[in-house]
N, C-alpha and C. Protein backbone atom coordinates (compact mmCIF):
# COMPACT_ATOMS: atom_id res chain seq x y z
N UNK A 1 16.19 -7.38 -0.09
CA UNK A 1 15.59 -7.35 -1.41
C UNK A 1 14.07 -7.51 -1.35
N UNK A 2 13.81 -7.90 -0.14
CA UNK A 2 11.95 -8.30 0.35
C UNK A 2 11.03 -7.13 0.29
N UNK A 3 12.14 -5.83 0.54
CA UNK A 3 11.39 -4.63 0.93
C UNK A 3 11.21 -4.10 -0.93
N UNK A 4 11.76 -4.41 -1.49
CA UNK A 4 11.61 -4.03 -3.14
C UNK A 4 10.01 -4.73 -3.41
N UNK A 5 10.37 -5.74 -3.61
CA UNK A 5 9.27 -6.84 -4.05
C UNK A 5 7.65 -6.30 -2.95
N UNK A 6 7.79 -5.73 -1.96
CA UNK A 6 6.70 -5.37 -1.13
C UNK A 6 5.86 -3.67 -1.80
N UNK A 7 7.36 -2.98 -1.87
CA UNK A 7 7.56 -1.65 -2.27
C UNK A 7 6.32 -2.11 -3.75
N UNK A 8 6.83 -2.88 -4.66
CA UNK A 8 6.42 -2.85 -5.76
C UNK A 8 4.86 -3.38 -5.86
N UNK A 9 4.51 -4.18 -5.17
CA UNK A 9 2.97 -5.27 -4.73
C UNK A 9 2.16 -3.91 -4.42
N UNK A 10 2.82 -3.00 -3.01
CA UNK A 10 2.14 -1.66 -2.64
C UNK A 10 2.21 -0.67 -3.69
N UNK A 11 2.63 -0.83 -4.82
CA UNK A 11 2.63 0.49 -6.10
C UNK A 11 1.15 0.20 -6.87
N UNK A 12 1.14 -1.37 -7.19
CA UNK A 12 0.46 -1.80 -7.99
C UNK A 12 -0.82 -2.10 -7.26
N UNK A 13 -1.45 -2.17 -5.72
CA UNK A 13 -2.39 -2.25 -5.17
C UNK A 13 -2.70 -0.75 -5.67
N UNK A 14 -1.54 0.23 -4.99
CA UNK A 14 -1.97 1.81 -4.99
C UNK A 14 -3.24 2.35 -6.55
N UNK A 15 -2.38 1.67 -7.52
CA UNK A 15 -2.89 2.17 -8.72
C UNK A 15 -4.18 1.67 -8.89
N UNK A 16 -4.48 0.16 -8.21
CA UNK A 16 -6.03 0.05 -8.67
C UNK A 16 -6.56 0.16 -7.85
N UNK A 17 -6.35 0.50 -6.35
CA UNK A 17 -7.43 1.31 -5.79
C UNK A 17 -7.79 2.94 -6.49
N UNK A 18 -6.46 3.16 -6.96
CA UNK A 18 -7.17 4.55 -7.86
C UNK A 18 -8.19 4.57 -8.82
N UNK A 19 -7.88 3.02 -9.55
CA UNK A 19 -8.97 2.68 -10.99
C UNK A 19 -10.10 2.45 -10.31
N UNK A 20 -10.58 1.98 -9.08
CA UNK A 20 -11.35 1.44 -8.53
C UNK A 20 -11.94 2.49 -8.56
N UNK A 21 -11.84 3.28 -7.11
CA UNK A 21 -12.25 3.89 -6.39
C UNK A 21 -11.72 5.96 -7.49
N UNK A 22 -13.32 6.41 -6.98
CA UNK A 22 -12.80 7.64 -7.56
C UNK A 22 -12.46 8.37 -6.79
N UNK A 23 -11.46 9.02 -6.81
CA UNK A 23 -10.57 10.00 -6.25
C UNK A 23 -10.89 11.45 -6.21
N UNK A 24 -10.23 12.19 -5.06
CA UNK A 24 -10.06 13.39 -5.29
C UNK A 24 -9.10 14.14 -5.87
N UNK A 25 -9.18 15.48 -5.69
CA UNK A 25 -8.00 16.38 -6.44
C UNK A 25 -6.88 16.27 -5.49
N UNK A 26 -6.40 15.77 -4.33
CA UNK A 26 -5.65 16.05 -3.11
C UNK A 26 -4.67 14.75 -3.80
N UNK A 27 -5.41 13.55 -4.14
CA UNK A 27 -4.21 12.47 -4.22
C UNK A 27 -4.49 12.21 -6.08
N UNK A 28 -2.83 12.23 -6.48
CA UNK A 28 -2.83 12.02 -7.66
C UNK A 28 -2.85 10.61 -7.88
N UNK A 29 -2.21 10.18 -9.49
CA UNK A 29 -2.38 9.05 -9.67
C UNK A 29 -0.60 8.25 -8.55
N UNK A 30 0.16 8.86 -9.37
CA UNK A 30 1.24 8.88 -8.35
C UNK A 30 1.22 9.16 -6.89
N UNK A 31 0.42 9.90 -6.44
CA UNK A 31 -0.07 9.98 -4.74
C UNK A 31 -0.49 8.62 -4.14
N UNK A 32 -0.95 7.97 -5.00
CA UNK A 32 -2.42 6.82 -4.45
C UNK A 32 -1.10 5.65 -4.70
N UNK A 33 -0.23 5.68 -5.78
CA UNK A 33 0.47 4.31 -6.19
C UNK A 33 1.66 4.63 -4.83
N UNK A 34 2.25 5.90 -4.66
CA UNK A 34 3.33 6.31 -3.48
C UNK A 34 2.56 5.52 -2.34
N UNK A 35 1.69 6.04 -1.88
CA UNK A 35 0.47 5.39 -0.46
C UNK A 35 0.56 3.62 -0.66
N UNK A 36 0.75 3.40 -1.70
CA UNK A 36 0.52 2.28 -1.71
C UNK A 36 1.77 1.39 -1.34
N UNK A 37 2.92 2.22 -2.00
CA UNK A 37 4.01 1.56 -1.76
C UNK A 37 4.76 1.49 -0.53
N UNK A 38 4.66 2.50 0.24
CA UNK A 38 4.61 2.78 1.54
C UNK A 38 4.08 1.96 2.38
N UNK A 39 2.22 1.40 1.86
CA UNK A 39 1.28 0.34 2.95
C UNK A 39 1.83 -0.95 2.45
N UNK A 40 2.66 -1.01 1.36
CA UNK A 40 3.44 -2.29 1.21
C UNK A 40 4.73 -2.93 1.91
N UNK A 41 5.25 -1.40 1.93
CA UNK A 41 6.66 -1.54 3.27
C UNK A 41 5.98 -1.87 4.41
N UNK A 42 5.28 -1.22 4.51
CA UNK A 42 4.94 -1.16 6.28
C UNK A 42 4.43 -2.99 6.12
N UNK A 43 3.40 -3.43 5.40
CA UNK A 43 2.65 -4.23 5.77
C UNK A 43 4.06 -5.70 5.45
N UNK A 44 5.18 -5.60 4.69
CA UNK A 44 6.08 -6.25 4.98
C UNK A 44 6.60 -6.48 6.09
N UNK A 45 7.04 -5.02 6.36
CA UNK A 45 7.70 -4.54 7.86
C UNK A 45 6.97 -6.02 9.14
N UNK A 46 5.83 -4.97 9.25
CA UNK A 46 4.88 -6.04 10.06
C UNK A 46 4.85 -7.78 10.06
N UNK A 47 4.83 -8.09 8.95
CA UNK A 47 4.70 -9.33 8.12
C UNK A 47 6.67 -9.96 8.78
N UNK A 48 7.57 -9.41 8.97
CA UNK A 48 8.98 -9.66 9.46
C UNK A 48 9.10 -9.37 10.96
N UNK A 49 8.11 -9.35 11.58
CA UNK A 49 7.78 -8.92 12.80
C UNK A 49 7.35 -10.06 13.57
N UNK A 50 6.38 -10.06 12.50
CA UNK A 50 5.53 -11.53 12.96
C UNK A 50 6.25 -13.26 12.79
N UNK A 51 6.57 -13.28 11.66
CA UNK A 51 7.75 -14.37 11.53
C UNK A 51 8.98 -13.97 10.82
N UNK A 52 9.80 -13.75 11.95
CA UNK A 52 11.04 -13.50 12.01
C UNK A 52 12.31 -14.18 11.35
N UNK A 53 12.18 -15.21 10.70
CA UNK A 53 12.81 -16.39 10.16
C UNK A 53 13.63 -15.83 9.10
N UNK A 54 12.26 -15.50 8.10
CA UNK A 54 13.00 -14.83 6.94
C UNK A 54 13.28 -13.37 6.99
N UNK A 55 12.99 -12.73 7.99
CA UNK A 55 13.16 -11.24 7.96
C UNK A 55 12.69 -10.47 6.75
N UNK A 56 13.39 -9.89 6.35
CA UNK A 56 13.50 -8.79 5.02
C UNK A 56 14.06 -9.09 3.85
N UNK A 57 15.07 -10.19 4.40
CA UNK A 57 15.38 -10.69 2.87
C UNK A 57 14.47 -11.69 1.78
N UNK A 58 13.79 -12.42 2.42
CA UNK A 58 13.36 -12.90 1.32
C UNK A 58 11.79 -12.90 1.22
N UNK A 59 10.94 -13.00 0.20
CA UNK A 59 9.37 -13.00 0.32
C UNK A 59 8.48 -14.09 0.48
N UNK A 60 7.71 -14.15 1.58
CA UNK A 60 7.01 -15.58 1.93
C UNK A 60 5.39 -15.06 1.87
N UNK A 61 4.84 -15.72 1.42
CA UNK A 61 3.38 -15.61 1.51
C UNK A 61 2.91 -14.24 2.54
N UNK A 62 3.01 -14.40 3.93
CA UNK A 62 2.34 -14.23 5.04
C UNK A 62 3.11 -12.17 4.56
N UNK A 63 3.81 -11.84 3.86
CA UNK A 63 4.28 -10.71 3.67
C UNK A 63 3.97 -10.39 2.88
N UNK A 64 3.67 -10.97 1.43
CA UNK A 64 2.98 -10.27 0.07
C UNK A 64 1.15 -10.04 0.69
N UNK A 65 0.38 -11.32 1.78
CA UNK A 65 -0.52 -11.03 1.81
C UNK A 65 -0.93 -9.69 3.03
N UNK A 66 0.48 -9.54 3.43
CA UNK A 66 -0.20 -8.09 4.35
C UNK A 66 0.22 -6.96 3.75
N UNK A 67 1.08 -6.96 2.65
CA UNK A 67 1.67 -6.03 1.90
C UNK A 67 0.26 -5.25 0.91
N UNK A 68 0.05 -6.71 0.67
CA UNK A 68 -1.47 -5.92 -0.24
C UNK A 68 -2.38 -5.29 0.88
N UNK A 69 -3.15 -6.29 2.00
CA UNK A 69 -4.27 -5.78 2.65
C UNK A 69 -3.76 -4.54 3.44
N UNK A 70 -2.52 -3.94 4.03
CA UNK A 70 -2.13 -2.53 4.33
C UNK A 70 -2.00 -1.52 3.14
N UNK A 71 -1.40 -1.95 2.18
CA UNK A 71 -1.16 -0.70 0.62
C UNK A 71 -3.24 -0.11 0.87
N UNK A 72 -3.61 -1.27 0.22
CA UNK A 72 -5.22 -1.11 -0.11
C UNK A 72 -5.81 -0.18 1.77
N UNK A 73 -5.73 -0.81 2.06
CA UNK A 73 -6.09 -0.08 3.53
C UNK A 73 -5.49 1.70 3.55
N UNK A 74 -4.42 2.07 3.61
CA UNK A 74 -3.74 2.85 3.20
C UNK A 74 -4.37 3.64 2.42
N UNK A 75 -4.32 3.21 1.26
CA UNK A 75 -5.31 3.94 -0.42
C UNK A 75 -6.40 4.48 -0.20
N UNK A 76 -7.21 2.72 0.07
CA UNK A 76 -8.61 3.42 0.17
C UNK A 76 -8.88 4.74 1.38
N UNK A 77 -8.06 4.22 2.22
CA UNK A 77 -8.64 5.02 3.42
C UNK A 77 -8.44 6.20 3.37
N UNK A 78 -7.71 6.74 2.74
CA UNK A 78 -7.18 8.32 2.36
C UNK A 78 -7.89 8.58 1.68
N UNK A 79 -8.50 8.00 0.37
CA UNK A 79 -9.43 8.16 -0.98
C UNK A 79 -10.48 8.49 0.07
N UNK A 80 -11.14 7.96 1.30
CA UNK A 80 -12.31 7.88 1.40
C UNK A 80 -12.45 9.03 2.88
N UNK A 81 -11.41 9.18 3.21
CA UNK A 81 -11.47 10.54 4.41
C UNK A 81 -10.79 11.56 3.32
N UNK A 82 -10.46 11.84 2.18
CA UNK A 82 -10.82 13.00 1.70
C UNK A 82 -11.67 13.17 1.05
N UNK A 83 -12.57 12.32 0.43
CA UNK A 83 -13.54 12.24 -0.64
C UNK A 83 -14.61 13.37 -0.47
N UNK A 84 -14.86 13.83 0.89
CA UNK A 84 -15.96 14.84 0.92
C UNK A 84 -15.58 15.75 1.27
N UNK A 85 -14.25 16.59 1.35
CA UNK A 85 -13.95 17.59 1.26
C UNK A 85 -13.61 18.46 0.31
N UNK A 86 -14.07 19.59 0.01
CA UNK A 86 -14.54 20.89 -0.79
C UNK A 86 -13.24 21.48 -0.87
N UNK A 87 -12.52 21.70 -2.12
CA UNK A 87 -11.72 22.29 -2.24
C UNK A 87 -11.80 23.53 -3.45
N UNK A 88 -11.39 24.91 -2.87
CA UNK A 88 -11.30 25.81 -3.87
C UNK A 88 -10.87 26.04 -5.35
C-alpha cells in the first residue's frame, strides 16, 4: 500500500514542478504529474532498499522524503533537457 501513498506524493510533486517551472510542448500537464509519479515509485523503491524493515508496505519518513527529492529530480530534469529544443 506504500507504493500508492509514494505513487501519489510523486503526482503532486509532478504538478508543481509544472506550476513552477515553465514547460515545453513535449511534456503535458499529465506528462510532468506521470514523471512524477514514477520518481515517487522509484524514490520509494530506493527508500525500501535502504531500510528494509518496513519494505513496501508501510510509509516511514526516509521514503516520502526520497519520493519527493526523485519525482522533483525526475520533473525538473526533463522540463530542463527539453526546454531548448525547437519544435515544428
Amino acid at each position: 500500500m506504500a507504493i500508492y501513498a509514494y505513487a501519489l506524493i510523486g503526482l503532486i510533486v509532478g504538478i508543481i514542478a509544472r506550476a513552477i517551472l515553465p514547460s515545453t510542448r513535449l511534456v503535458g500537464l499529465w506528462g510532468s504529474a506521470l514523471l512524477g509519479g514514477a520518481g515517487g515509485i522509484i524514490g520509494g523503491l530506493i527508500s525500501s532498499a535502504i531500510a528494509p524493515v518496513s519494505a513496501t508496505s508501510t510509509v516511514h519518513p526516509l521514503g516520502i522524503v526520497l519520493a519527493v527529492i526523485v519525482s522533483a529530480l525526475v520533473s525538473v530534469g526533463l522540463i530542463v533537457i527539453t526546454r531548448n529544443k525547437r519544435f515544428a
